[in-house]
PDB file of N, CA and C in Angstrom:
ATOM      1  N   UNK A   1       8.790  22.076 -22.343  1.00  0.00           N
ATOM      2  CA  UNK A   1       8.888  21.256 -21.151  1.00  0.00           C
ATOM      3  C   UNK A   1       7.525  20.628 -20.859  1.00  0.00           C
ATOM      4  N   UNK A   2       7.465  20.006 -20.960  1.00  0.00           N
ATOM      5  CA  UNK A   2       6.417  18.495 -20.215  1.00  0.00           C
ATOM      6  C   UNK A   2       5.803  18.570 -18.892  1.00  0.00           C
ATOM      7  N   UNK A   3       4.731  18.852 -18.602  1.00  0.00           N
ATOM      8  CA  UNK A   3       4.101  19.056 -17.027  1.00  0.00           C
ATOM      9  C   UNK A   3       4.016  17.958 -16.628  1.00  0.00           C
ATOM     10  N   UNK A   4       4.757  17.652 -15.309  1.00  0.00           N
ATOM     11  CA  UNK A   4       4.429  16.113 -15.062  1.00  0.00           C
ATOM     12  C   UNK A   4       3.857  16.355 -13.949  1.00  0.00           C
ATOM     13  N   UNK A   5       3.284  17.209 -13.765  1.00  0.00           N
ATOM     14  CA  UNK A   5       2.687  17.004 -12.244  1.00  0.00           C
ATOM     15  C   UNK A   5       0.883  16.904 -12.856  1.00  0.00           C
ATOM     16  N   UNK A   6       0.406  15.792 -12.513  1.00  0.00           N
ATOM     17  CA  UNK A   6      -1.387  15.316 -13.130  1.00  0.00           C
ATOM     18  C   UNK A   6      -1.952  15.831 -11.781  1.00  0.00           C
ATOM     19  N   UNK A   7      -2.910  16.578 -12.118  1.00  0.00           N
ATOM     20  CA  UNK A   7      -3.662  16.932 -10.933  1.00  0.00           C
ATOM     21  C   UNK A   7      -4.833  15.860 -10.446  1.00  0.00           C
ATOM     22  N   UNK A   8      -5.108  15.205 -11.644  1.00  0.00           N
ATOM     23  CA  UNK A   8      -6.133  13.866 -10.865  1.00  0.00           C
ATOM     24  C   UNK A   8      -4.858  12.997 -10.452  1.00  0.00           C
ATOM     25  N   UNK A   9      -4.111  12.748 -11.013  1.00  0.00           N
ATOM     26  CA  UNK A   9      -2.887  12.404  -9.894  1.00  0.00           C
ATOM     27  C   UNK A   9      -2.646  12.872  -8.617  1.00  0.00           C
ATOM     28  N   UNK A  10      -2.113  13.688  -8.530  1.00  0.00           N
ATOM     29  CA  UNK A  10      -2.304  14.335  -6.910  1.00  0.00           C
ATOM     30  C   UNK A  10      -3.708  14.007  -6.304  1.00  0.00           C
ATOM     31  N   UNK A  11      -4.964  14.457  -6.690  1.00  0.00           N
ATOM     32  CA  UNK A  11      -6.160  13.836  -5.965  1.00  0.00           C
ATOM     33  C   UNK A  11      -5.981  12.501  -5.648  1.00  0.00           C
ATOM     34  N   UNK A  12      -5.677  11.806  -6.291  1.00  0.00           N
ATOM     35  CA  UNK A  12      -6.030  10.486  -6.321  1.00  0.00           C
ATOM     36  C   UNK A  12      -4.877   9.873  -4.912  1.00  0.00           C
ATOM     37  N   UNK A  13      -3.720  10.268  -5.194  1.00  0.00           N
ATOM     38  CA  UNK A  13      -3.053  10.217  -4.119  1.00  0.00           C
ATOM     39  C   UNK A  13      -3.481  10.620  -2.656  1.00  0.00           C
ATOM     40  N   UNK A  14      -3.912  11.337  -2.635  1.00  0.00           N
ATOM     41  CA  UNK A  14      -4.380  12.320  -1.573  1.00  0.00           C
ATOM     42  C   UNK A  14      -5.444  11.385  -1.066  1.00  0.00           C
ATOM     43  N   UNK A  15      -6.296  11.200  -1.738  1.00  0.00           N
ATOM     44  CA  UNK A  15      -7.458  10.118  -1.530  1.00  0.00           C
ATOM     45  C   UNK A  15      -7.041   9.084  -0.827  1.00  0.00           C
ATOM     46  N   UNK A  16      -6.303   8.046  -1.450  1.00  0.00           N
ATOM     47  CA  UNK A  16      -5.525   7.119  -1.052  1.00  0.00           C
ATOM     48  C   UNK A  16      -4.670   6.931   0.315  1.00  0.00           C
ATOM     49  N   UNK A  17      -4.177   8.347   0.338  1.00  0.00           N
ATOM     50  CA  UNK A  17      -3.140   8.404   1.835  1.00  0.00           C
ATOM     51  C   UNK A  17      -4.517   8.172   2.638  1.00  0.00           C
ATOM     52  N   UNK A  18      -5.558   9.100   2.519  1.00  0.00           N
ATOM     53  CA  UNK A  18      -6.396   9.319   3.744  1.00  0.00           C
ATOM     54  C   UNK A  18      -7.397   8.179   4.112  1.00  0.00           C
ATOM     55  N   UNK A  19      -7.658   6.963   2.770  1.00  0.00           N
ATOM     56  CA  UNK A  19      -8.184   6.112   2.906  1.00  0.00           C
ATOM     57  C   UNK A  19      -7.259   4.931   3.799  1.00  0.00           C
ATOM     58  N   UNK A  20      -5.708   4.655   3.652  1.00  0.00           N
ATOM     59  CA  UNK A  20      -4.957   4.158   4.128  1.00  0.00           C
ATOM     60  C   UNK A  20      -4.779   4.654   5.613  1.00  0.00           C
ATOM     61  N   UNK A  21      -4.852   6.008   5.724  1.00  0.00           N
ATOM     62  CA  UNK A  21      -5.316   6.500   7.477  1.00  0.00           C
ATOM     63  C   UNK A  21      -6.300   6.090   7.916  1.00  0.00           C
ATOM     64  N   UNK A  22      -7.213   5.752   7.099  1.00  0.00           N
ATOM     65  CA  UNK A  22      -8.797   5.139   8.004  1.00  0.00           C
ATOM     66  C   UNK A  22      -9.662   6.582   7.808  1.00  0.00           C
ATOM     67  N   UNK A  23      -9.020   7.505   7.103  1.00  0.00           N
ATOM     68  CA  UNK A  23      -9.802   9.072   7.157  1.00  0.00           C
ATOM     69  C   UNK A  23     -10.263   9.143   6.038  1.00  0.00           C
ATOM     70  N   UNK A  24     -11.304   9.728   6.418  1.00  0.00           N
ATOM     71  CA  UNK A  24     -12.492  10.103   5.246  1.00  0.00           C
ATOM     72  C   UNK A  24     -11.977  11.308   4.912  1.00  0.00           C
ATOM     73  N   UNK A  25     -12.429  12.069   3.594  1.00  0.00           N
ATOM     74  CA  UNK A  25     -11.892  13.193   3.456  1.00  0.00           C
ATOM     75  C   UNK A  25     -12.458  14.470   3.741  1.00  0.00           C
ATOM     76  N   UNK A  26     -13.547  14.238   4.075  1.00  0.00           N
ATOM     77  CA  UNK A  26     -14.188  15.272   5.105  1.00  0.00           C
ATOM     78  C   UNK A  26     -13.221  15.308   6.421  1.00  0.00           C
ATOM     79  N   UNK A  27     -13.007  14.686   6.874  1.00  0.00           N
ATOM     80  CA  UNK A  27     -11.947  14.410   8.256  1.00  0.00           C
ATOM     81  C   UNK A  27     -10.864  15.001   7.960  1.00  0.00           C
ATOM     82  N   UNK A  28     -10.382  14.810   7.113  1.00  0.00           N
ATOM     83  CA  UNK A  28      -9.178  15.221   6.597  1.00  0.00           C
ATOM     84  C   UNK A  28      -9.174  16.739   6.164  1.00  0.00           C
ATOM     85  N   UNK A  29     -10.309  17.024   4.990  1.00  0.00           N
ATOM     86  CA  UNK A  29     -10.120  18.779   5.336  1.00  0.00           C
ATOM     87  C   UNK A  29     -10.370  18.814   6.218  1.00  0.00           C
ATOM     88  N   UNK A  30     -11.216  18.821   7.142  1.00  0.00           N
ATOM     89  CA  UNK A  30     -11.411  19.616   8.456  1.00  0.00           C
ATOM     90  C   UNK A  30     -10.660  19.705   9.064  1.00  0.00           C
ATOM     91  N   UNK A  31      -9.813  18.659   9.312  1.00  0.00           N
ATOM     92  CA  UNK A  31      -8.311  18.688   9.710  1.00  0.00           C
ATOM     93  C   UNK A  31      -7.276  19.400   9.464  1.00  0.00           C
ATOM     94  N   UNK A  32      -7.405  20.158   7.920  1.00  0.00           N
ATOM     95  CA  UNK A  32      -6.730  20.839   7.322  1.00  0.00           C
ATOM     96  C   UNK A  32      -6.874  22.340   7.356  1.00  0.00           C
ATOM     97  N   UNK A  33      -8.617  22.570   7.936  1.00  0.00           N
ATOM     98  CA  UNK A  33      -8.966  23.987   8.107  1.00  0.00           C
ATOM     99  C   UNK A  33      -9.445  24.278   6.082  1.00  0.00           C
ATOM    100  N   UNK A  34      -9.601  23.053   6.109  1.00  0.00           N
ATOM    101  CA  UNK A  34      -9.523  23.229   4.427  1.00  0.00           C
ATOM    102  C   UNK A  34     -11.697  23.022   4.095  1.00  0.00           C
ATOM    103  N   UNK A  35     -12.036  23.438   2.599  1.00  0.00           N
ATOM    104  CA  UNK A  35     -12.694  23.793   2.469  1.00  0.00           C
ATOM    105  C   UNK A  35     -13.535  22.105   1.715  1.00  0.00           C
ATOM    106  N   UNK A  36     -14.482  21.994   2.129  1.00  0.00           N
ATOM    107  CA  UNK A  36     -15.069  20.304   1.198  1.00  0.00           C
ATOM    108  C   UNK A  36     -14.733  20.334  -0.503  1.00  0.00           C
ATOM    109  N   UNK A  37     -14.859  21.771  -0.770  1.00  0.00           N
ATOM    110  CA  UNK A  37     -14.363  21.486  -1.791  1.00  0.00           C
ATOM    111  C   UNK A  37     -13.224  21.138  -2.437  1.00  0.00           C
ATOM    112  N   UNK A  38     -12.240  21.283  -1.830  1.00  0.00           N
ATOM    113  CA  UNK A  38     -10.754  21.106  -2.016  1.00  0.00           C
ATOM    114  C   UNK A  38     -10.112  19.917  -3.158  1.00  0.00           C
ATOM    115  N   UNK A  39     -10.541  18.791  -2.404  1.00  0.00           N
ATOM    116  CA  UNK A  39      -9.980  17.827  -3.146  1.00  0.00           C
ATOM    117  C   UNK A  39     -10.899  17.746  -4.276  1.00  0.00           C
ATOM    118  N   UNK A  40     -11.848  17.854  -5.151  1.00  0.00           N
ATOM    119  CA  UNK A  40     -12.373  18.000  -6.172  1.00  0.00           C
ATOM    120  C   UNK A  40     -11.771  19.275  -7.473  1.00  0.00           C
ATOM    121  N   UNK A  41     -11.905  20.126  -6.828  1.00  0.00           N
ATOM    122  CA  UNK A  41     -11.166  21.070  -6.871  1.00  0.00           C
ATOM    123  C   UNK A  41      -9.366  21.070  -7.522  1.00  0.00           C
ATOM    124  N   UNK A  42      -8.272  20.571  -6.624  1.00  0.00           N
ATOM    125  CA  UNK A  42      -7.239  19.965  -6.906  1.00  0.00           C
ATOM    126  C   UNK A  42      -7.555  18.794  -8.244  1.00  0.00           C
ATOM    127  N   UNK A  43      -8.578  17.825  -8.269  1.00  0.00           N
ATOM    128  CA  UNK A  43      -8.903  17.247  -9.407  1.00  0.00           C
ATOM    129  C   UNK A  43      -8.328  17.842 -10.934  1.00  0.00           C
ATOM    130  N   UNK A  44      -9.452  18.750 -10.585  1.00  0.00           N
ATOM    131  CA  UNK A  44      -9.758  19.468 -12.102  1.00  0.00           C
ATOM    132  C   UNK A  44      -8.995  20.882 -12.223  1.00  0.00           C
ATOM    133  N   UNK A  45      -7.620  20.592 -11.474  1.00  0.00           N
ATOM    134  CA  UNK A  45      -6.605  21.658 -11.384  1.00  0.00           C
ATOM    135  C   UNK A  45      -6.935  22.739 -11.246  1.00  0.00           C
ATOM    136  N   UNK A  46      -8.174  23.407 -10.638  1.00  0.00           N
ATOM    137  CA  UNK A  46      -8.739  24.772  -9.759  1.00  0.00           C
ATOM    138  C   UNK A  46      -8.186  25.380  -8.567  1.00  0.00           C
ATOM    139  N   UNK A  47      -7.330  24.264  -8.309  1.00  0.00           N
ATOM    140  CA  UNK A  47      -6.645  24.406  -6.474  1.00  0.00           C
ATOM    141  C   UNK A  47      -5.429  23.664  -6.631  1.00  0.00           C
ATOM    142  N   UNK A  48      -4.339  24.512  -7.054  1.00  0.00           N
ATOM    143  CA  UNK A  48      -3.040  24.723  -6.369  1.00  0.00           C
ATOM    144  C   UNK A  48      -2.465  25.312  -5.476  1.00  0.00           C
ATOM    145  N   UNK A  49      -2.884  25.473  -5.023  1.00  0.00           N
ATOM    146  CA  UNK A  49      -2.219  26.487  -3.747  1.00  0.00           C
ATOM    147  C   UNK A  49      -0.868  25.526  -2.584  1.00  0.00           C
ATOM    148  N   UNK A  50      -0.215  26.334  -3.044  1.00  0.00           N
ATOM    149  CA  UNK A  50       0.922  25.490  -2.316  1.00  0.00           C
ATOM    150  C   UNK A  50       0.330  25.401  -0.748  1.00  0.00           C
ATOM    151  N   UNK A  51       0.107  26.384   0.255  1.00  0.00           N
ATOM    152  CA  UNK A  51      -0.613  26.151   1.301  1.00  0.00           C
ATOM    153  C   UNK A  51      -1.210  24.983   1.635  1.00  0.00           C
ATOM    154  N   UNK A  52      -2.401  24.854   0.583  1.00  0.00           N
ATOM    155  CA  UNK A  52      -3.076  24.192   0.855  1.00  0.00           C
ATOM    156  C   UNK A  52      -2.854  22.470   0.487  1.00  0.00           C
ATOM    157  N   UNK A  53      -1.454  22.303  -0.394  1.00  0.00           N
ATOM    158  CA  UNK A  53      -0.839  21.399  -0.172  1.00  0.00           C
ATOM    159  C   UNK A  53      -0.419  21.091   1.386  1.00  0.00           C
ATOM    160  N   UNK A  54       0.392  21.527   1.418  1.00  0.00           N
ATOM    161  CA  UNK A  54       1.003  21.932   3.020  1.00  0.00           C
ATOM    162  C   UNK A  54       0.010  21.289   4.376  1.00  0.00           C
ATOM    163  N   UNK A  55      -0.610  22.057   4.299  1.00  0.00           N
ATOM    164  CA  UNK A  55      -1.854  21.480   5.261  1.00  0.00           C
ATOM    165  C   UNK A  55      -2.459  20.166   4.817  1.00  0.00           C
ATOM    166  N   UNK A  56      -2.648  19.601   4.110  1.00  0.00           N
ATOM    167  CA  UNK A  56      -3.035  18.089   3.812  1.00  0.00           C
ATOM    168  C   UNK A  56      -2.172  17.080   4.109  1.00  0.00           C
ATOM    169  N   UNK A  57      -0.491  17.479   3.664  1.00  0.00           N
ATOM    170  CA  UNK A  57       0.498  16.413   3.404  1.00  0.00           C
ATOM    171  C   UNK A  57       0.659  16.481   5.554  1.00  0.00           C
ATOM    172  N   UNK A  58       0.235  17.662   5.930  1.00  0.00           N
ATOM    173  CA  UNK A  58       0.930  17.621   7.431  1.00  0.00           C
ATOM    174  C   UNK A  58      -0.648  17.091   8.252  1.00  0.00           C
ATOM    175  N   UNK A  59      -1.557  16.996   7.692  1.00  0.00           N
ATOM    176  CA  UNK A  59      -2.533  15.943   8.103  1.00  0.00           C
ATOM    177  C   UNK A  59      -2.711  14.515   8.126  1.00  0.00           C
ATOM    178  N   UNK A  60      -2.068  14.482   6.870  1.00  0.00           N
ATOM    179  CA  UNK A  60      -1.596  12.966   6.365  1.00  0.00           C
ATOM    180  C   UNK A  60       0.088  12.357   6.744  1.00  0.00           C
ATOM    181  N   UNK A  61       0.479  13.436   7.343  1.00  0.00           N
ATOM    182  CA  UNK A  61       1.903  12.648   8.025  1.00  0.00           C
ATOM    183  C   UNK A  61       3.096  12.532   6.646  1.00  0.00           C
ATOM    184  N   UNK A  62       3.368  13.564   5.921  1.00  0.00           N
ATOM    185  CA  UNK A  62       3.252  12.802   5.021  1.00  0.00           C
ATOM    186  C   UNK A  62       3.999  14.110   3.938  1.00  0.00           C
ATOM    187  N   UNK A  63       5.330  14.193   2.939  1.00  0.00           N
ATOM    188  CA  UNK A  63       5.701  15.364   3.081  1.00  0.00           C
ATOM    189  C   UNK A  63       4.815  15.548   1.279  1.00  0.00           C
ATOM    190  N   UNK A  64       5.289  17.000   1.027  1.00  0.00           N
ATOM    191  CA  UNK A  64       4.377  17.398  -0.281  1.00  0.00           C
ATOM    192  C   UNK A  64       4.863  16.598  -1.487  1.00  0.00           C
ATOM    193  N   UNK A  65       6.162  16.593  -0.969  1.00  0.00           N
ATOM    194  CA  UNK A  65       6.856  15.878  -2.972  1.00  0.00           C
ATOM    195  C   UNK A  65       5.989  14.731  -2.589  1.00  0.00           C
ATOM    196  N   UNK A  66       5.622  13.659  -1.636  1.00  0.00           N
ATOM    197  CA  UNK A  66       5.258  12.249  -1.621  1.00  0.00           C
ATOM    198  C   UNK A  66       3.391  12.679  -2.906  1.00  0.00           C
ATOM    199  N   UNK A  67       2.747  13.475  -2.062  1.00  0.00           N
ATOM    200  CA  UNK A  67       1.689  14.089  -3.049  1.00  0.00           C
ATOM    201  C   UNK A  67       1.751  14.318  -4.236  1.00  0.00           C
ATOM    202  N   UNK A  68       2.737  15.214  -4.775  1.00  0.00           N
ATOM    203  CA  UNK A  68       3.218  15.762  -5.714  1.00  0.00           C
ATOM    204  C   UNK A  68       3.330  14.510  -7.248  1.00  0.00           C
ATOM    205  N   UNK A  69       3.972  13.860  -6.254  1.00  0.00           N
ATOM    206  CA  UNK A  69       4.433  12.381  -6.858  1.00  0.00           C
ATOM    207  C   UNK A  69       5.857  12.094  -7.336  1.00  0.00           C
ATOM    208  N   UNK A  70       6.735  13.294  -6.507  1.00  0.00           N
ATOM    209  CA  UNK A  70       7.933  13.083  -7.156  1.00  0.00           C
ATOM    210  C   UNK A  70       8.724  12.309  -6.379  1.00  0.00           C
ATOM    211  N   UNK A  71       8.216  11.469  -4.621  1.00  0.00           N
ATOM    212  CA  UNK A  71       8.605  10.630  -4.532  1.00  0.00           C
ATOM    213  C   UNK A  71       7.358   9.420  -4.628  1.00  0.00           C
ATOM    214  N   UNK A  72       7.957   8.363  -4.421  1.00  0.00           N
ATOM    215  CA  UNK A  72       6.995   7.065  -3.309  1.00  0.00           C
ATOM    216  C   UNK A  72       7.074   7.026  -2.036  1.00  0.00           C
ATOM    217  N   UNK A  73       7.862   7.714  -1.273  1.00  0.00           N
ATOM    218  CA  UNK A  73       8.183   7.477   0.234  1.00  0.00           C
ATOM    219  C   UNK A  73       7.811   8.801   1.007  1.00  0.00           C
ATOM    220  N   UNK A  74       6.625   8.355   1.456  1.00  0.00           N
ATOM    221  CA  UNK A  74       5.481   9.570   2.363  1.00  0.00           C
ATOM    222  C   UNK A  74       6.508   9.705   3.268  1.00  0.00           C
ATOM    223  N   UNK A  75       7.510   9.411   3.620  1.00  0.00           N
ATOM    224  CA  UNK A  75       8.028  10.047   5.014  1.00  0.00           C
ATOM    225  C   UNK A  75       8.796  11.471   4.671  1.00  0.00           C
ATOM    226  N   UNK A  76       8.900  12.194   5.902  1.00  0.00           N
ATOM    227  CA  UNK A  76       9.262  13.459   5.681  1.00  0.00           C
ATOM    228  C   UNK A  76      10.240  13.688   6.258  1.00  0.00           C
ATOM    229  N   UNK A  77      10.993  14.374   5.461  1.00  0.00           N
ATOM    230  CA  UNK A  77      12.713  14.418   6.493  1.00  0.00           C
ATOM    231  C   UNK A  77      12.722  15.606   7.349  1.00  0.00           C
ATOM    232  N   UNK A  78      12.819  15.024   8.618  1.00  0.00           N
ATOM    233  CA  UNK A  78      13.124  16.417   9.647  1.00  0.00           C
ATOM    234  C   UNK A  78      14.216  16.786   9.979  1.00  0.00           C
TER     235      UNK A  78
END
């Protein structure tokens, strides 16, 4: 089976949502209770932690598959 989940994918996304918020990503972990290293980290696939998905995608408005990349549509169904 084929890993399709790219972890500089996910960064890069992640990046992107928060640049499209106007948020820096310092803003954004902190927001998250999350650590500066995080999104570097997630990069170079060191940081999976589903959690700490969790807390980013709900900083960014924004649900985990949209991160993940298994959709295009950041909205989250409530």
């Amino acid at each position: 089976m084929t890993n399709i989940y790219s972890s500089e994918d996910i960064a890069n996304r992640i990046r992107e949502r928060a640049k499209a918020q106007g948020k820096t990503l310092k803003v954004l972990l902190k927001e998250s209770s999350l650590g500066i290293n995080t999104i570097s980290n997630i990069h170079s696939g060191k940081d999976i932690l589903t959690l700490n998905f969790a807390k980013i995608a709900d900083a960014l408005d924004c649900s985990v598959d949209y991160l993940l990349g298994r959709t295009d549509n950041p909205e989250i169904n409530r």
